[in-house]
Protein backbone atom coordinates (compact mmCIF):
# COMPACT_ATOMS: atom_id res chain seq x y z
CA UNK A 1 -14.31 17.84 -9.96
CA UNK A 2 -17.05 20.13 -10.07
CA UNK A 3 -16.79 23.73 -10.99
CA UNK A 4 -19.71 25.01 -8.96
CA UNK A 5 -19.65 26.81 -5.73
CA UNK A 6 -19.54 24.75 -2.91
CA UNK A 7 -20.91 25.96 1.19
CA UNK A 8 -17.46 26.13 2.79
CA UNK A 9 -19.28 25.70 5.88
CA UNK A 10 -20.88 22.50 5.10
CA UNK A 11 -18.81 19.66 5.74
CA UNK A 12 -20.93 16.92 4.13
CA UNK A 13 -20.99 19.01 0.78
CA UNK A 14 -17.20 19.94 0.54
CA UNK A 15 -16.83 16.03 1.47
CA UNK A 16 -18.55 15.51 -1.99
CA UNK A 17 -16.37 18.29 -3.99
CA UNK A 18 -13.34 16.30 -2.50
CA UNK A 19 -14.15 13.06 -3.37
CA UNK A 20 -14.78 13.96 -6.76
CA UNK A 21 -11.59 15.31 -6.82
CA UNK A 22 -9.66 11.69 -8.46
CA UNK A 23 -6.75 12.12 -6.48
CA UNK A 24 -5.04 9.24 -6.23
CA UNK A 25 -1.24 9.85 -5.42
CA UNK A 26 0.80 11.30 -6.66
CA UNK A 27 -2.20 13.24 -8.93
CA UNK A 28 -3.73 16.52 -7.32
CA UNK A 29 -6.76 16.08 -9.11
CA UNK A 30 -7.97 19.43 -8.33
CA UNK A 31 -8.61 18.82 -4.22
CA UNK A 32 -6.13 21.22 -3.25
CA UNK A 33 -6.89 23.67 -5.93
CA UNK A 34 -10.66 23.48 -4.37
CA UNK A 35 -9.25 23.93 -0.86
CA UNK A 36 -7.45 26.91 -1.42
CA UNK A 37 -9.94 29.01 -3.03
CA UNK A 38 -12.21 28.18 -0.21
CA UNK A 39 -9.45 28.82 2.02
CA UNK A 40 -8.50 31.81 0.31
CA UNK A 41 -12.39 33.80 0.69
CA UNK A 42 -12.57 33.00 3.74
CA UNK A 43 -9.29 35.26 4.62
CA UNK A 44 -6.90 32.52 5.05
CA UNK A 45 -3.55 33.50 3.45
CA UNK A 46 -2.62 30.51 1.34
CA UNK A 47 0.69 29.04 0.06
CA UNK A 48 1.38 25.92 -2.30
CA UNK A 49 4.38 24.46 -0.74
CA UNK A 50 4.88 21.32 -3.96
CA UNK A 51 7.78 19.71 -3.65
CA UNK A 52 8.73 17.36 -6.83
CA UNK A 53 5.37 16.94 -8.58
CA UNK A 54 3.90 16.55 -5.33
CA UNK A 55 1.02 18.64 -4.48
CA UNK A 56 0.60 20.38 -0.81
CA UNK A 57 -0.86 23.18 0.75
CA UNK A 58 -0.06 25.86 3.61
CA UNK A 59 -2.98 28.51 4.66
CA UNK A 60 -3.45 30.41 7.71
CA UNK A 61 -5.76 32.60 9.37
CA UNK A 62 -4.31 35.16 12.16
CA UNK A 63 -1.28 36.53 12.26
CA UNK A 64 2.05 35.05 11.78
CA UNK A 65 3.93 33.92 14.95
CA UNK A 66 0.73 34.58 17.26
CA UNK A 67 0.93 33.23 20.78
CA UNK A 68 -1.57 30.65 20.14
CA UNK A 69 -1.82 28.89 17.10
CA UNK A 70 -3.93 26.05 16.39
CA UNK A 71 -2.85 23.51 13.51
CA UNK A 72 -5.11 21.04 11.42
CA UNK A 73 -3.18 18.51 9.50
CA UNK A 74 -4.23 15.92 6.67
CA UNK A 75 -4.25 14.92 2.94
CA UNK A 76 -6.22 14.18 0.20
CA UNK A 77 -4.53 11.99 -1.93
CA UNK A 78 -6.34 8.70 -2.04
CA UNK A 79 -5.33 4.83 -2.76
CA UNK A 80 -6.23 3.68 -6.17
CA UNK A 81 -10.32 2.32 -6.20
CA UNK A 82 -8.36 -1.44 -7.45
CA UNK A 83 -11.09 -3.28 -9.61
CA UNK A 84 -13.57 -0.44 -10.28
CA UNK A 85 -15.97 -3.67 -11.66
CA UNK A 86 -16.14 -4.32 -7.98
CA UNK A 87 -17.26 -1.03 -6.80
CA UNK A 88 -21.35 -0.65 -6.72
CA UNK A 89 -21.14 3.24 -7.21
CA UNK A 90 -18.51 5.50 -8.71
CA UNK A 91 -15.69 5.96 -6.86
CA UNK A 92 -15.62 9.44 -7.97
CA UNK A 93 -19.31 9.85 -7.94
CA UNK A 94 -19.75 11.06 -4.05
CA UNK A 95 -23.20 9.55 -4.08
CA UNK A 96 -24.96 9.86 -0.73
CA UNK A 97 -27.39 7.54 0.02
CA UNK A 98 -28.81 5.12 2.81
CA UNK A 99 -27.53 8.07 4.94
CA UNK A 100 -23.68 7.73 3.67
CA UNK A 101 -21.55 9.01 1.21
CA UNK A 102 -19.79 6.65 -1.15
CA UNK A 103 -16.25 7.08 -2.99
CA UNK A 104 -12.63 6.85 -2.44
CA UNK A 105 -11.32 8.84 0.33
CA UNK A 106 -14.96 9.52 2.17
CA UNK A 107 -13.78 7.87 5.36
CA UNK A 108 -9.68 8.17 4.43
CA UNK A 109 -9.72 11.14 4.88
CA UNK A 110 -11.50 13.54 2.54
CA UNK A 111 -14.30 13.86 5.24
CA UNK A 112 -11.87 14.70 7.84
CA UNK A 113 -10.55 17.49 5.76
CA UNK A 114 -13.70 18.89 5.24
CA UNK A 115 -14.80 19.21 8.91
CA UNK A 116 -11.90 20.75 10.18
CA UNK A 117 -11.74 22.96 6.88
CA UNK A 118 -15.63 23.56 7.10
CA UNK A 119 -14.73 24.47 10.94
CA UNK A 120 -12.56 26.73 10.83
CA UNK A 121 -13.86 28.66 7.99
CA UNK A 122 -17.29 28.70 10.69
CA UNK A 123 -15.29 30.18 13.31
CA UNK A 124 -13.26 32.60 12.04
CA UNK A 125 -16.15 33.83 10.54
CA UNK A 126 -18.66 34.27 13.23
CA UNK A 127 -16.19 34.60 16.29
CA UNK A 128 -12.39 35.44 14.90
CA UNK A 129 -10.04 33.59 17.97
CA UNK A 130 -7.39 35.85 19.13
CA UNK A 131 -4.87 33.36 17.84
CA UNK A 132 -3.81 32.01 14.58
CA UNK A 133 -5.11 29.31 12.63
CA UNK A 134 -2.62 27.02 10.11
CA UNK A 135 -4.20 24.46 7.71
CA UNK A 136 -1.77 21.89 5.97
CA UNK A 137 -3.04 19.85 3.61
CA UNK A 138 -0.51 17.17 1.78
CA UNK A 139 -0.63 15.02 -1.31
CA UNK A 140 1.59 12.38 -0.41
CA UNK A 141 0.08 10.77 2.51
CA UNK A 142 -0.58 7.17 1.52
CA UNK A 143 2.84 6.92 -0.83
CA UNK A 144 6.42 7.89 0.80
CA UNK A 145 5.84 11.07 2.39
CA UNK A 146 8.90 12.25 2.00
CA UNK A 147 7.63 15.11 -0.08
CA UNK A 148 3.91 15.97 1.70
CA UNK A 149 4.01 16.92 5.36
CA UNK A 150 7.52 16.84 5.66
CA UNK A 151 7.68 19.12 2.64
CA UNK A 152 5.46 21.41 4.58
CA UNK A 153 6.99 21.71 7.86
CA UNK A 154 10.29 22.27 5.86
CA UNK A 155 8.78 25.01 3.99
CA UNK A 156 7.46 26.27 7.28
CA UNK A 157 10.69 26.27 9.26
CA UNK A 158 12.36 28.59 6.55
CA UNK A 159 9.25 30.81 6.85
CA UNK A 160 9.11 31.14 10.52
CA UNK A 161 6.09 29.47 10.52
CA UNK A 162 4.78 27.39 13.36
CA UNK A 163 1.77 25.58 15.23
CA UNK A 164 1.30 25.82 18.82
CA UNK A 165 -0.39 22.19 18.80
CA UNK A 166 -1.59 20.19 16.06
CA UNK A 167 -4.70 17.66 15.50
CA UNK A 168 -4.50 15.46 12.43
CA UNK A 169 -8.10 14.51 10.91
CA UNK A 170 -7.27 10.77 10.16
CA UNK A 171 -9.69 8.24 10.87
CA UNK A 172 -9.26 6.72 14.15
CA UNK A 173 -12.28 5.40 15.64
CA UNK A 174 -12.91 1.63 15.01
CA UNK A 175 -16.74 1.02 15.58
CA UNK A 176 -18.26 4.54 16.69
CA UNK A 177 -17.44 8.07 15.99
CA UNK A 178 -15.79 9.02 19.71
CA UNK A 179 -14.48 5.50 20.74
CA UNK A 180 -11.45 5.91 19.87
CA UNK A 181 -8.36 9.09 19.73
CA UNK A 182 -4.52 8.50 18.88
CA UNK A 183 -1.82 9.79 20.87
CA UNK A 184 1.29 8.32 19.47
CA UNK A 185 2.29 5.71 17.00
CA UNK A 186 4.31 2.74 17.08
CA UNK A 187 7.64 2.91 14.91
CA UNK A 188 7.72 0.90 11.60
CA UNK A 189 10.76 -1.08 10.28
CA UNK A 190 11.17 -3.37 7.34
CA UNK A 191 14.08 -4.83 7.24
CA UNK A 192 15.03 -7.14 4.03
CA UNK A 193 17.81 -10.06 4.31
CA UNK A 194 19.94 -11.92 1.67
CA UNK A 195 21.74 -15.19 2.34
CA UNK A 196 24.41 -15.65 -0.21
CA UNK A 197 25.62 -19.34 0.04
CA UNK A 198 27.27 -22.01 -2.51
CA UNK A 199 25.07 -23.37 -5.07
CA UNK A 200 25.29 -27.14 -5.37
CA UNK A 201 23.49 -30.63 -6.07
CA UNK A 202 20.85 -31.58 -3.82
CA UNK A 203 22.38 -35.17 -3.75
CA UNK A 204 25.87 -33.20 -2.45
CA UNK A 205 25.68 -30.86 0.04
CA UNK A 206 28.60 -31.26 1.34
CA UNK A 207 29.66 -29.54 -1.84
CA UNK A 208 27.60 -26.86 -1.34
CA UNK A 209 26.49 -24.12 1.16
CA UNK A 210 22.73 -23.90 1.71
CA UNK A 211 21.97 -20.36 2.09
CA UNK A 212 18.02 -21.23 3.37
CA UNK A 213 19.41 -23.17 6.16
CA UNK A 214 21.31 -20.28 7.67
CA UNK A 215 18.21 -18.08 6.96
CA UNK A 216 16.02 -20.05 8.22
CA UNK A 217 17.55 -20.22 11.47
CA UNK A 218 18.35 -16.59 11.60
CA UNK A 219 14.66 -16.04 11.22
CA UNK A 220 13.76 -18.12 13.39
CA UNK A 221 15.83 -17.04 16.64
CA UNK A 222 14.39 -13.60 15.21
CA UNK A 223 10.72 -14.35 15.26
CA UNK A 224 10.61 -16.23 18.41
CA UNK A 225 12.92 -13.43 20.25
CA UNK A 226 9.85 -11.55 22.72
CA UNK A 227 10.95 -7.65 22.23
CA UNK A 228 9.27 -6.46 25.24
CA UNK A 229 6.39 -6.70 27.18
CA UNK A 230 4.47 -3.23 26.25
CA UNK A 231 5.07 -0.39 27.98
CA UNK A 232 3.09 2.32 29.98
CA UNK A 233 0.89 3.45 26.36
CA UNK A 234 1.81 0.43 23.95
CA UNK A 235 1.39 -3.07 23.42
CA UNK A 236 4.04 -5.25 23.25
CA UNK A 237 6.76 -4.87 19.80
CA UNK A 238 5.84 -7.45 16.96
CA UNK A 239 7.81 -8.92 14.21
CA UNK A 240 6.37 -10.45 11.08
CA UNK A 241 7.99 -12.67 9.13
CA UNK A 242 6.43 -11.06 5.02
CA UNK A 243 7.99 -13.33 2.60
CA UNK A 244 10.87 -15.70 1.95
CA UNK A 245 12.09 -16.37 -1.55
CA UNK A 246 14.68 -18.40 -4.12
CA UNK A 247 13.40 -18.14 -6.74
CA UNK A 248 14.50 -21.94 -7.33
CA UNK A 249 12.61 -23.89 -9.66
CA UNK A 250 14.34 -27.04 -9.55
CA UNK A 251 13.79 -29.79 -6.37
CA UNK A 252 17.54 -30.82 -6.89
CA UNK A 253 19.46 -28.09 -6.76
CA UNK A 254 20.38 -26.95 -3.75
CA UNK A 255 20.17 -22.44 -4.55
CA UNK A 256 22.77 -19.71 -3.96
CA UNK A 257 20.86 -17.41 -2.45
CA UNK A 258 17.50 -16.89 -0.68
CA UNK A 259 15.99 -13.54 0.40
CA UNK A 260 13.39 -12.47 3.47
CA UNK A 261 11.55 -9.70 4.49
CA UNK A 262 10.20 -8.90 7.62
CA UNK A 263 8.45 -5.75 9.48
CA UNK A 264 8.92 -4.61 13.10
CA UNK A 265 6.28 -2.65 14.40
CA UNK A 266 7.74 -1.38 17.77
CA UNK A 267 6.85 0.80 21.03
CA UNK A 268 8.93 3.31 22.92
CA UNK A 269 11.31 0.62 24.23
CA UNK A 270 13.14 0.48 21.23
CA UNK A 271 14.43 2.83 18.65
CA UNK A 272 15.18 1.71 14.95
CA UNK A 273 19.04 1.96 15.74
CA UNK A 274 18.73 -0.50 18.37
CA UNK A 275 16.33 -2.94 16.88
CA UNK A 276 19.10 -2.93 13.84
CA UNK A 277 22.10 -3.25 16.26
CA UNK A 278 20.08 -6.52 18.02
CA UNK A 279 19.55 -7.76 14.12
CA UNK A 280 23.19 -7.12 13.22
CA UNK A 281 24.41 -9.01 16.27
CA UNK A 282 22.23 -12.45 15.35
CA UNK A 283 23.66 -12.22 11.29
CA UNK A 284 26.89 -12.15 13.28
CA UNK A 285 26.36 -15.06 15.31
CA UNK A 286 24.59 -17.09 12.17
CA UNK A 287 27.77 -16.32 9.54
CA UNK A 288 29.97 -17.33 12.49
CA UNK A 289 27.93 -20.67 12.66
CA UNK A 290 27.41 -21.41 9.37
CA UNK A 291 29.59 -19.28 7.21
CA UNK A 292 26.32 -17.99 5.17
CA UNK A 293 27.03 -14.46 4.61
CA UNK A 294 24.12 -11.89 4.69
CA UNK A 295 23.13 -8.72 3.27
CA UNK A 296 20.99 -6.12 4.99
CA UNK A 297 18.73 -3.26 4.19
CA UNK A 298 16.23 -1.37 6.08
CA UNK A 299 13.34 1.00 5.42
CA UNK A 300 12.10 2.87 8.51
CA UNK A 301 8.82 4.23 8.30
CA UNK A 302 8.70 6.21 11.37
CA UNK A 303 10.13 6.15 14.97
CA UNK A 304 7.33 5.43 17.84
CA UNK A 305 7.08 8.83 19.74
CA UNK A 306 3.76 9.96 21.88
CA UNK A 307 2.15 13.17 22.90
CA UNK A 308 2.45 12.16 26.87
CA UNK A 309 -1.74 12.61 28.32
CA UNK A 310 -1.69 16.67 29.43
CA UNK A 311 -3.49 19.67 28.66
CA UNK A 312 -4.08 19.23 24.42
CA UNK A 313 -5.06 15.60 24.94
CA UNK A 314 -7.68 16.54 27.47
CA UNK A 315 -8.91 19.49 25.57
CA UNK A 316 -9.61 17.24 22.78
CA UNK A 317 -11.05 14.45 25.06
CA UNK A 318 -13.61 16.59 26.88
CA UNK A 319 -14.37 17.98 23.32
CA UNK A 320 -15.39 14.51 22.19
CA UNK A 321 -16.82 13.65 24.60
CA UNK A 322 -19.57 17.15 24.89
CA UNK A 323 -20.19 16.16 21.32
CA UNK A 324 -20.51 12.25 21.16
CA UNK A 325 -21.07 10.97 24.70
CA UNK A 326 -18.14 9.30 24.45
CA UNK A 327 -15.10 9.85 26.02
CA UNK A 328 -12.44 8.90 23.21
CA UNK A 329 -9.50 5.64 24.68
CA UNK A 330 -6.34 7.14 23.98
CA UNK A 331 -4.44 4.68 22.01
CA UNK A 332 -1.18 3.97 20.06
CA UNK A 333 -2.88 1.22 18.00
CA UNK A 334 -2.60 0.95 13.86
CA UNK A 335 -0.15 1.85 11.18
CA UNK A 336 2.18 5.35 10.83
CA UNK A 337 0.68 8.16 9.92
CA UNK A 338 1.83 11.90 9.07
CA UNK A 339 1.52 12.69 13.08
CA UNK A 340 5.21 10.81 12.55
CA UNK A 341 6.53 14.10 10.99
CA UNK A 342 4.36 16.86 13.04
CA UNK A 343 5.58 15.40 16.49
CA UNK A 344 9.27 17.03 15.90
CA UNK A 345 7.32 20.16 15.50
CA UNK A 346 4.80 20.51 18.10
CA UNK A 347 2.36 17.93 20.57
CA UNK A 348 0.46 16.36 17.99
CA UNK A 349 -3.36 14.46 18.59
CA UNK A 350 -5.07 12.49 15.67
CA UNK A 351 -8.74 12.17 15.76
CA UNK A 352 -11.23 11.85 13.27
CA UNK A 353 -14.32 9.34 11.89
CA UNK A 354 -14.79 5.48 12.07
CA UNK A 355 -12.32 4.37 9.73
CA UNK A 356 -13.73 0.58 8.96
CA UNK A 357 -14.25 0.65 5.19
CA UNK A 358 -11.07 2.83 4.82
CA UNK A 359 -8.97 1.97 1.30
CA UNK A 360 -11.66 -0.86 0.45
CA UNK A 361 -14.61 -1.03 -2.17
CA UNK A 362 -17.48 0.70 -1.56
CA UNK A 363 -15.63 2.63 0.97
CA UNK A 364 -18.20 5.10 2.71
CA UNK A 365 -18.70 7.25 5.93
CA UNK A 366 -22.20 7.87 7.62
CA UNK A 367 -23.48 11.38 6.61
CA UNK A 368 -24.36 12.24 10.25
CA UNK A 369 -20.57 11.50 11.69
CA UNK A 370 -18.81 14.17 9.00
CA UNK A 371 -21.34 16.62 10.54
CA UNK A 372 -20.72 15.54 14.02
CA UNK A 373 -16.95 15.56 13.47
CA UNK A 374 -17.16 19.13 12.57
CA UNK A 375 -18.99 19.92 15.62
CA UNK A 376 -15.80 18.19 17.81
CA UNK A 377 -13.58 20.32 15.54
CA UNK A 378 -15.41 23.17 16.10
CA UNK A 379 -15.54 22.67 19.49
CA UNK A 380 -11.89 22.25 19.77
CA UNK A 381 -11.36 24.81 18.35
CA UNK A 382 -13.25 26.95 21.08
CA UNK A 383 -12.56 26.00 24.06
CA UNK A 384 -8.47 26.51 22.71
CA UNK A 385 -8.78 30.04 22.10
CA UNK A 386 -11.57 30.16 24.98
């Protein structure tokens, strides 16, 4: 991280200050530290809300409880750069050339923070909204979680803090900045199985219970089962099948046990309970069958939810769409996000820059869409408090 000033107005060059920032999670790596004293000149009243070792950040402009108040979500914490032999520039280097800028977390989401940062600092400057502005800012995005935005909106809930609406600055266009704006998520399940059997020689299995038989077919009826046909705003639910494992070295031996793990991502048909209370009832009907008993655990990432097409979804569209010349599809497509956690709180709208070279080498984002994308923001912003 640099220590010299940076133009909290200019989106490209706080994108730089940020990615020098090495902030891979859990590390801060001084990205909020940088946020906050730009936050903090440019009248925003600022809070660190950390919750064990992890690193997030609060700060709003206008007064508490306000009748309008506009939220900007996202995080800065970045996946580790993997073989940094592989990388043609520095990760941390921020290099901007052939009209990008180069390092890990340009496109996830550094730049996004910047713009709506870089935007808000603009307007609250040059033409204060009668309304309140609330930046959160998290640590733990691309780890758990369970101690970043939800940390946040905990803190913010014994506060009596809250946001009117929220947009969340995550990369969501897949070829051009404007194609593309999210207005729900699918839920995400992993579910992992054991099959505890009867070890036993392969040339007797009559003397033995074969656990991968019984998993097998368990799997089987579960991966061919259609969940749904999609619904109004999602595609259909998917299961993938992610590993299955013995551990059994020998071709003779018949094992004791054998383990699976699958993921569900699912629409707004299903709830996790359910899709567990449908996977419960085929183990049932597999132990009754074949007396392999099984042992369950599940890890739910997030329930599906959506911000139904209205008022905020339209102001964001139509600002998009003045900026771009593209009026954004509203989709449900791609992994969880931190939207999962803001959607309890208020409606909640992700948009933000092509996100193609996202958590790969040489991961970059065109210098021209982080100034565009603070134009949307700033946009947004005024025709909310217009």
């Amino acid at each position: 991280m640099t220590d010299a000033p940076v133009d909290p107005v200019d989106p490209v060059e706080l994108t730089a200050a940020l990615v020098r920032c090495p902030s891979v999670t859990p590390a801060e790596g001084g990205a909020l530290t940088l946020l906050e004293g730009v936050l903090a000149a440019a009248g925003f009243e600022c809070r660190r809300t950390d919750r064990n070792g992890i690193a997030n950040l609060f700060a709003r402009w206008g007064r508490r409880g306000a009748n309008r108040t506009f939220g900007f979500n996202g995080h800065t914490d970045v996946v580790p750069v993997g073989d940094r032999a592989a990388w043609t520039r520095d990760p941390f280097g921020a290099e901007i050339s052939d009209g990008r800028l180069w390092g890990r977390g340009a496109a996830d989401m550094k730049s996004g923070v910047a713009a709506f940062v870089a935007a808000a600092v603009d307007l609250v400057r040059t033409a204060p909204p009668d309304g309140a502005i609330v930046i959160t800012v998290t640590g733990d995005e691309e780890a758990a979680g369970t101690d970043g935005t939800a940390a946040i909106l905990d803190w913010m809930a014994a506060e009596g803090e809250q946001m009117s609406v929220c947009l969340v600055g995550e990369p969501t266009c897949p070829e051009t900045l404007g194609d593309m704006m999210k207005i729900g998520r699918r839920g995400s399940m992993t579910v992992r199985l054991t099959a505890l059997g009867v070890q036993g020689h392969a040339a007797y299995p009559h003397r033995a219970r074969n656990p991968l038989h019984g998993l097998v077919r368990l799997l089987d009826r579960l991966a061919g089962h259609r969940l749904d046909e999609g619904t109004a705003h999602f595609d259909p639910s998917t299961l993938a099948i992610t590993t299955v494992d013995t551990g059994n070295p020998a071709g003779n031996v018949i094992p004791g046990e054998a383990r699976a793990t699958f993921n569900i991502r699912f629409n707004d048909a299903h709830s996790s309970a359910s899709l567990l209370a449908w996977i419960d009832g085929e183990i049932a009907a597999e132990t009754a069958r074949s007396g392999i008993r099984f042992e369950r655990t599940a890890e739910v990432a997030g329930e599906s939810f959506l911000t139904p097409p209205g008022p905020f979804t339209d102001l964001v569209a139509a600002a998009v769409e003045a900026e771009t010349g593209r009026r954004p599809v509203p989709s449900t497509s791609g992994g969880t996000s931190d939207a999962r956690f803001l959607r309890h709180h208020c409606p909640v709208v992700e948009f933000g820059l092509v996100g193609r070279t996202m958590h790969q080498v040489d991961e970059h984002v065109a210098v021209a869409d982080i100034r565009a994308l603070k134009a949307v923001y700033g946009r947004i912003l005024r025709d909310y408090f217009a």
